[in-house]
C-alpha atoms as a PDB file:
ATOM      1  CA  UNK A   1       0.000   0.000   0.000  1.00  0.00           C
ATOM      2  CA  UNK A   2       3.115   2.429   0.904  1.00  0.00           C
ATOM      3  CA  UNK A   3       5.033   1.261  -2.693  1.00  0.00           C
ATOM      4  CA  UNK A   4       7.859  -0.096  -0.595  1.00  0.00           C
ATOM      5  CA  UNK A   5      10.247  -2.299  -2.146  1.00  0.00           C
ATOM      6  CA  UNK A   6      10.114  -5.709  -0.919  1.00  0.00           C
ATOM      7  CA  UNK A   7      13.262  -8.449  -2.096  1.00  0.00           C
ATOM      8  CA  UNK A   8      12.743 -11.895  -2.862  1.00  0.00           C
ATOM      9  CA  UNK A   9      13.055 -13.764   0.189  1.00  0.00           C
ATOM     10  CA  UNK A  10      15.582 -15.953   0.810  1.00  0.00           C
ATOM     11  CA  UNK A  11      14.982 -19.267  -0.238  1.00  0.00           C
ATOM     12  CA  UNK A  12      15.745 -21.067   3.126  1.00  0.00           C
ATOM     13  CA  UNK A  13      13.679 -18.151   4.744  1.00  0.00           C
ATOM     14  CA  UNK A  14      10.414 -20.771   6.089  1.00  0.00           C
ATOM     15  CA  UNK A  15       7.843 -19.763   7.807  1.00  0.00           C
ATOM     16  CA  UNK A  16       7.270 -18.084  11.680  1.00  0.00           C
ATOM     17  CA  UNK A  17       7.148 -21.092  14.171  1.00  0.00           C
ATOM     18  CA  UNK A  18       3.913 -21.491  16.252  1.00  0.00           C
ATOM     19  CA  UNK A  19       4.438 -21.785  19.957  1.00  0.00           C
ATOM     20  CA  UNK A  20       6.201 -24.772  21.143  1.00  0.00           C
ATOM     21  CA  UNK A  21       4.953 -27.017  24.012  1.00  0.00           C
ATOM     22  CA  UNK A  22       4.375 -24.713  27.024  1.00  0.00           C
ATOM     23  CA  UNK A  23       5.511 -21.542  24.977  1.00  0.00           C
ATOM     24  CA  UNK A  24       3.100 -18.680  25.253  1.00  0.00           C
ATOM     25  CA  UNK A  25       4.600 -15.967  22.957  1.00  0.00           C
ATOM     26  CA  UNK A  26       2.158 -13.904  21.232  1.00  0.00           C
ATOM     27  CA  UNK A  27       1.689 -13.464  17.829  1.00  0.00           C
ATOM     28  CA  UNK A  28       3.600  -9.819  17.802  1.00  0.00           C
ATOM     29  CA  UNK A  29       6.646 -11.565  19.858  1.00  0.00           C
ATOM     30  CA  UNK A  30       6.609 -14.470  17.259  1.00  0.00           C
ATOM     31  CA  UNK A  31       7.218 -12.347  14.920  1.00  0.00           C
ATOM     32  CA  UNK A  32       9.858 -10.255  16.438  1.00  0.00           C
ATOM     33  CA  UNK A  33      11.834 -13.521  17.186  1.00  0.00           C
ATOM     34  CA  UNK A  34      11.501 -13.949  13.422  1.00  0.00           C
ATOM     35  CA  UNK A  35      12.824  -9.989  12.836  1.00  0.00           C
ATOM     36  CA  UNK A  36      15.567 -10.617  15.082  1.00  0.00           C
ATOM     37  CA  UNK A  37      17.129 -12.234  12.043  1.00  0.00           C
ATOM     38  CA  UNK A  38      18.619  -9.107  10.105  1.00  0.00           C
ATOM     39  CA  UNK A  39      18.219 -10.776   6.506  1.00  0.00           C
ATOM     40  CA  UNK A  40      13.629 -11.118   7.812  1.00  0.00           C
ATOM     41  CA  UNK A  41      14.267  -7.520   8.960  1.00  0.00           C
ATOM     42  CA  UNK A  42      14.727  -5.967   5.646  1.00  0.00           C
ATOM     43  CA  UNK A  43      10.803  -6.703   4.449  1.00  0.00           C
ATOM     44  CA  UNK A  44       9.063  -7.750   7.921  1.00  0.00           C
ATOM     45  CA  UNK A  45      10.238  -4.148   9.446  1.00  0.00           C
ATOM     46  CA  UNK A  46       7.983  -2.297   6.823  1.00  0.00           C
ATOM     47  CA  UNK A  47       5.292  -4.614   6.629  1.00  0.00           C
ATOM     48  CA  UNK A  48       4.671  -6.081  10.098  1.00  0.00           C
ATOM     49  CA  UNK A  49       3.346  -2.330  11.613  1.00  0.00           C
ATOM     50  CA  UNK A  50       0.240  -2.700   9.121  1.00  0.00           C
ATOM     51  CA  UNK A  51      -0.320  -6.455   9.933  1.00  0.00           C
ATOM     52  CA  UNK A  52      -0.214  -5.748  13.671  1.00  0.00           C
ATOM     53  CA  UNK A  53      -2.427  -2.496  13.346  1.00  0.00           C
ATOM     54  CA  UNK A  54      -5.160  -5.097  11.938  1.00  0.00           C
ATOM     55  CA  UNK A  55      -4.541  -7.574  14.570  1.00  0.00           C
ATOM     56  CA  UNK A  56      -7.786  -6.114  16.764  1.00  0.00           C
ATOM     57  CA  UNK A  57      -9.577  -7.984  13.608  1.00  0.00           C
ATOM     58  CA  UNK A  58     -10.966 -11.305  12.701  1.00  0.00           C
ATOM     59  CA  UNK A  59     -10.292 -13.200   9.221  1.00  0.00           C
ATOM     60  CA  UNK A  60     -13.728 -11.692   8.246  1.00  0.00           C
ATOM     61  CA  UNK A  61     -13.164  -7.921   9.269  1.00  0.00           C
ATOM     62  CA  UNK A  62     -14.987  -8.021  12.564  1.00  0.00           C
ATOM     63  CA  UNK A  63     -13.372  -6.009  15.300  1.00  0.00           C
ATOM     64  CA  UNK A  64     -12.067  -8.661  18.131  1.00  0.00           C
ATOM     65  CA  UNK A  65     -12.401  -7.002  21.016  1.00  0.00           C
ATOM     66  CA  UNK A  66     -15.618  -5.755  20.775  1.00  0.00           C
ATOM     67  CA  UNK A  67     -18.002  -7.066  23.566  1.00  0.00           C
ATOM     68  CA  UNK A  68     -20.571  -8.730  21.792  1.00  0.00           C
ATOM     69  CA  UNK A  69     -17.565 -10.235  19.210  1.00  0.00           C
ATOM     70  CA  UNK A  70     -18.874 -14.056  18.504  1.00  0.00           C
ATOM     71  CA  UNK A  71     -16.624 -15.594  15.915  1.00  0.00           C
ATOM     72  CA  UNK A  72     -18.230 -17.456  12.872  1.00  0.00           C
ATOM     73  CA  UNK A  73     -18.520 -21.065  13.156  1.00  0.00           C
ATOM     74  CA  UNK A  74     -15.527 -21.438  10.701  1.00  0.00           C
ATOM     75  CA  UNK A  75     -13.130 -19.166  12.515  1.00  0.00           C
ATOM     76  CA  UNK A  76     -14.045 -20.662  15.815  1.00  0.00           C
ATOM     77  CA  UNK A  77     -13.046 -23.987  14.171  1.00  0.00           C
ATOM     78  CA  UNK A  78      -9.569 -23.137  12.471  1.00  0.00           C
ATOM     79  CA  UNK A  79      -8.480 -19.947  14.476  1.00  0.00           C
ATOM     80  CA  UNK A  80      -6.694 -19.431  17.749  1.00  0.00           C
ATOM     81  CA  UNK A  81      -6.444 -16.170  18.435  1.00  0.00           C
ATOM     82  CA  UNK A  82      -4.402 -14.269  20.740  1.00  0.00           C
ATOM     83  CA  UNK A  83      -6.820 -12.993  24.016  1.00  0.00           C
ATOM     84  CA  UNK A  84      -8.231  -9.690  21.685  1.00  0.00           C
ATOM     85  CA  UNK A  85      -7.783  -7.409  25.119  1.00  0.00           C
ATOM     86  CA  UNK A  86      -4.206  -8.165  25.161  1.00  0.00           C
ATOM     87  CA  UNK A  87      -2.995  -7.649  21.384  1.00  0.00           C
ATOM     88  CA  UNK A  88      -0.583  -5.256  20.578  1.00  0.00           C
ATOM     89  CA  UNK A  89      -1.698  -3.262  18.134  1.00  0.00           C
ATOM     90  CA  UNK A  90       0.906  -0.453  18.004  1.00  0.00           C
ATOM     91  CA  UNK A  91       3.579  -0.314  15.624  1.00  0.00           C
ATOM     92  CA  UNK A  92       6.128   2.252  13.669  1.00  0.00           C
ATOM     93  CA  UNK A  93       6.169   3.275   9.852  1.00  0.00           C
ATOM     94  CA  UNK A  94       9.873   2.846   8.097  1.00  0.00           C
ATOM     95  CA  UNK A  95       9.041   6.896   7.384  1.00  0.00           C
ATOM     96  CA  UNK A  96       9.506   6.960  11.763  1.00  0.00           C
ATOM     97  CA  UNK A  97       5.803   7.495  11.907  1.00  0.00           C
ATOM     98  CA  UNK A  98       4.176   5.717  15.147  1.00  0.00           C
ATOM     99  CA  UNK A  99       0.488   4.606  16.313  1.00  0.00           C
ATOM    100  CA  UNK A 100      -0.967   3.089  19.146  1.00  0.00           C
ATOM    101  CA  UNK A 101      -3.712   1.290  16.815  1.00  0.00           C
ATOM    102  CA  UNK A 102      -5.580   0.883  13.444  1.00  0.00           C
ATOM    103  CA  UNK A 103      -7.754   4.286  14.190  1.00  0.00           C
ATOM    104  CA  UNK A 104      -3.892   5.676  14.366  1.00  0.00           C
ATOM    105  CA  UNK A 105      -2.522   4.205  11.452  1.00  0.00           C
ATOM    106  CA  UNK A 106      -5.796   5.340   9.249  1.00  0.00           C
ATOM    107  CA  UNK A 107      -4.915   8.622   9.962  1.00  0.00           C
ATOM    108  CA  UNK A 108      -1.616   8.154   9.230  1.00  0.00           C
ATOM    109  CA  UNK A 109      -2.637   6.760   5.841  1.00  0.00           C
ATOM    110  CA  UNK A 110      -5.100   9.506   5.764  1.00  0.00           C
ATOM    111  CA  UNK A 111      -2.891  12.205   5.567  1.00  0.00           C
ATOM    112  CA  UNK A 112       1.216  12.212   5.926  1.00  0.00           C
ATOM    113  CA  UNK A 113       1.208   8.985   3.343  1.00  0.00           C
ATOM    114  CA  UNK A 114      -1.527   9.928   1.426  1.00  0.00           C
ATOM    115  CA  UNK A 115       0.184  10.849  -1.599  1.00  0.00           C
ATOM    116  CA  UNK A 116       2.811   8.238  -1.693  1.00  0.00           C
ATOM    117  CA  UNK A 117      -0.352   5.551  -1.411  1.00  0.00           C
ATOM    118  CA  UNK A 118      -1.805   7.869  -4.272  1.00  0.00           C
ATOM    119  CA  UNK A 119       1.190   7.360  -6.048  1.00  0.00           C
ATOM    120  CA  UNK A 120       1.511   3.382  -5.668  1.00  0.00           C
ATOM    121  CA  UNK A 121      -1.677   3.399  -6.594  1.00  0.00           C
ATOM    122  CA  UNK A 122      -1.055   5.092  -9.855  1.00  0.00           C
ATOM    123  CA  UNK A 123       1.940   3.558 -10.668  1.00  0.00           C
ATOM    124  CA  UNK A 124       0.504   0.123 -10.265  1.00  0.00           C
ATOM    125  CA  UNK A 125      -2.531   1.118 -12.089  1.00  0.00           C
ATOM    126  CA  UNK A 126      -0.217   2.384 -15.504  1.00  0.00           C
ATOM    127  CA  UNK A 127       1.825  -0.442 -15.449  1.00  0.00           C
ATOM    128  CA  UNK A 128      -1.087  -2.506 -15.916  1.00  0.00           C
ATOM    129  CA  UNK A 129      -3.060  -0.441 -18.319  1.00  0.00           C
ATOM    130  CA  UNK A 130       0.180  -0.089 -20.025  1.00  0.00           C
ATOM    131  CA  UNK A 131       1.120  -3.731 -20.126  1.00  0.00           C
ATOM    132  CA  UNK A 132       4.491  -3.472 -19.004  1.00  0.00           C
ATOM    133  CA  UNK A 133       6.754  -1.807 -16.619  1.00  0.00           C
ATOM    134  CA  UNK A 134       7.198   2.054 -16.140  1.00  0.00           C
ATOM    135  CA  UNK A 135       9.990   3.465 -17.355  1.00  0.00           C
ATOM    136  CA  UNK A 136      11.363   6.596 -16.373  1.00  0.00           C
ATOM    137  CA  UNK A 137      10.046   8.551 -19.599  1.00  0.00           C
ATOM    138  CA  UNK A 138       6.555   7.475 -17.932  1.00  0.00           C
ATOM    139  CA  UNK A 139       7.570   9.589 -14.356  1.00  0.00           C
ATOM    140  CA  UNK A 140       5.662  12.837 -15.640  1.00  0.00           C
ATOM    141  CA  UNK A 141       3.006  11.418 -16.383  1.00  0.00           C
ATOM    142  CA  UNK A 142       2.658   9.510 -13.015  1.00  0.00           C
ATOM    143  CA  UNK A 143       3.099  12.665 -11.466  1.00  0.00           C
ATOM    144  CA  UNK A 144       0.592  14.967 -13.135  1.00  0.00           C
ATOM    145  CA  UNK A 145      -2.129  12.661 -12.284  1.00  0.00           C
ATOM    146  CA  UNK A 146      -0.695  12.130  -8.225  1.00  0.00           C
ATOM    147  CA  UNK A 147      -0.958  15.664  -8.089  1.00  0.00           C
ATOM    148  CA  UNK A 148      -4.420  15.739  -9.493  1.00  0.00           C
ATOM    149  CA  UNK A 149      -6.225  13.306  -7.644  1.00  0.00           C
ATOM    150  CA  UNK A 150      -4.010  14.899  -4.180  1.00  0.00           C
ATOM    151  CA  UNK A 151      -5.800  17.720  -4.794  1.00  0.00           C
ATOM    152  CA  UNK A 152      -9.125  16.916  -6.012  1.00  0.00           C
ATOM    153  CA  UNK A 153      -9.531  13.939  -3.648  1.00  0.00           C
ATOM    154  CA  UNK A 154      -9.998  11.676  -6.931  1.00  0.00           C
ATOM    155  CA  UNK A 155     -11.416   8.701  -6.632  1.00  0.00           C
ATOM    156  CA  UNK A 156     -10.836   5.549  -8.879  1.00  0.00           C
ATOM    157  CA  UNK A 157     -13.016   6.652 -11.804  1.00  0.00           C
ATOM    158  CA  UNK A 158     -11.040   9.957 -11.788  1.00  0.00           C
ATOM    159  CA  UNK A 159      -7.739   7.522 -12.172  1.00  0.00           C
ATOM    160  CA  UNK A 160      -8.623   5.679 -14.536  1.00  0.00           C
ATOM    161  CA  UNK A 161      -9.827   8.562 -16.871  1.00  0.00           C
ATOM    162  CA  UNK A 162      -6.705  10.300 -16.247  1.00  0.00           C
ATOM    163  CA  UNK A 163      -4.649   7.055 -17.425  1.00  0.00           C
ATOM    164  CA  UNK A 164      -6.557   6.029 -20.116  1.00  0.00           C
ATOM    165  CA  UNK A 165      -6.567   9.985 -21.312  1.00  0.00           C
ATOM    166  CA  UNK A 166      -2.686   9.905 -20.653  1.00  0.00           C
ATOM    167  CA  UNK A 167      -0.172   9.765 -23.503  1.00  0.00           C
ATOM    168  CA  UNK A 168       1.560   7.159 -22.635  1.00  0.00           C
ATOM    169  CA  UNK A 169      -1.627   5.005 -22.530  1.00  0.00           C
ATOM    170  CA  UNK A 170      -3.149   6.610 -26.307  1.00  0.00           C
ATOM    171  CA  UNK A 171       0.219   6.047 -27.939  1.00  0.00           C
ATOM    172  CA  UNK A 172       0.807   2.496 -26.426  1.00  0.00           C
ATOM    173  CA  UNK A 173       1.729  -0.167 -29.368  1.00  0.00           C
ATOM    174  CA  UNK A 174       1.273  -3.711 -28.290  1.00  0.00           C
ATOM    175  CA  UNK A 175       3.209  -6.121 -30.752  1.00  0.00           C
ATOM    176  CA  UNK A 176       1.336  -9.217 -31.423  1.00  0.00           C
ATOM    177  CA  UNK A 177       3.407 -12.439 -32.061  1.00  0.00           C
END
């Protein structure tokens, strides 16, 4: 959502280990074991804020801690949540940028990293149209429309006029083989 660059993972990289017998680490300090390892750091560090900031919710979107929260029959089934009044759901930004929980990070979202979601948005939205990969001859373009929608508040049908009314979009040639 922020357009950060992740790296491939590293192929031995596996997955976070669930609590071992008598173990009762959270999810959040599962994870930070797993971050302790410098070569995780580089990609869980900027995306493990937004997954804790959503941790207050259930598979399906309902808030967890809520005090009439009853959890569907299938997440009763497969899930084992952490106790929703304890979760963590705090967390820091790679921009420095902190919050105490989603509420917090929607603001944050809302306004400070507006226009860089604006302008993953954007990008990820010509590359598509475009059928290929922006190049740097496609940056003025990408930024004409940022700024537009920034100001105007645009909203998706305003993006995808402006990229289907862009240049690079009318004088697109797709070779057929």
């Amino acid at each position: 959502i922020l357009g950060e660059h992740l790296p491939d993972p590293p192929a031995d990289v596996g997955q976070v280990p669930p609590n071992r017998r008598g173990e009762k680490l959270t999810f959040r300090q599962r994870f930070e074991q797993h971050r302790s390892n410098p070569t995780c750091a580089v990609c869980h560090d900027k995306i493990d804020p937004l997954g804790f900031a959503l941790q207050a919710y259930d598979a399906e979107g309902a808030f967890i801690a809520s005090a009439d929260y009853k959890p569907s029959k299938k997440l009763k089934k497969n899930a084992k949540a952490d106790d929703p009044r304890s979760v963590d759901t705090s967390g820091k930004l790679p921009s420095g940028e902190t919050f105490g929980n989603f509420e917090e990070l929607k603001q944050i979202l809302m306004t400070t990293a507006k226009e860089r979601i604006i302008r993953n948005i954007v990008k990820r939205t010509m590359s598509y149209a475009l059928c290929r990969k922006l190049e740097i001859h496609d940056q003025p373009t990408v930024e004409k429309i940022v700024k537009e929608l920034h100001e105007t508040d645009g909203t998706w049908r305003d993006l995808i006029q402006q990229v289907v009314n862009s240049l690079p979009f009318r004088q697109t040639h797709v070779s057929g083989d």
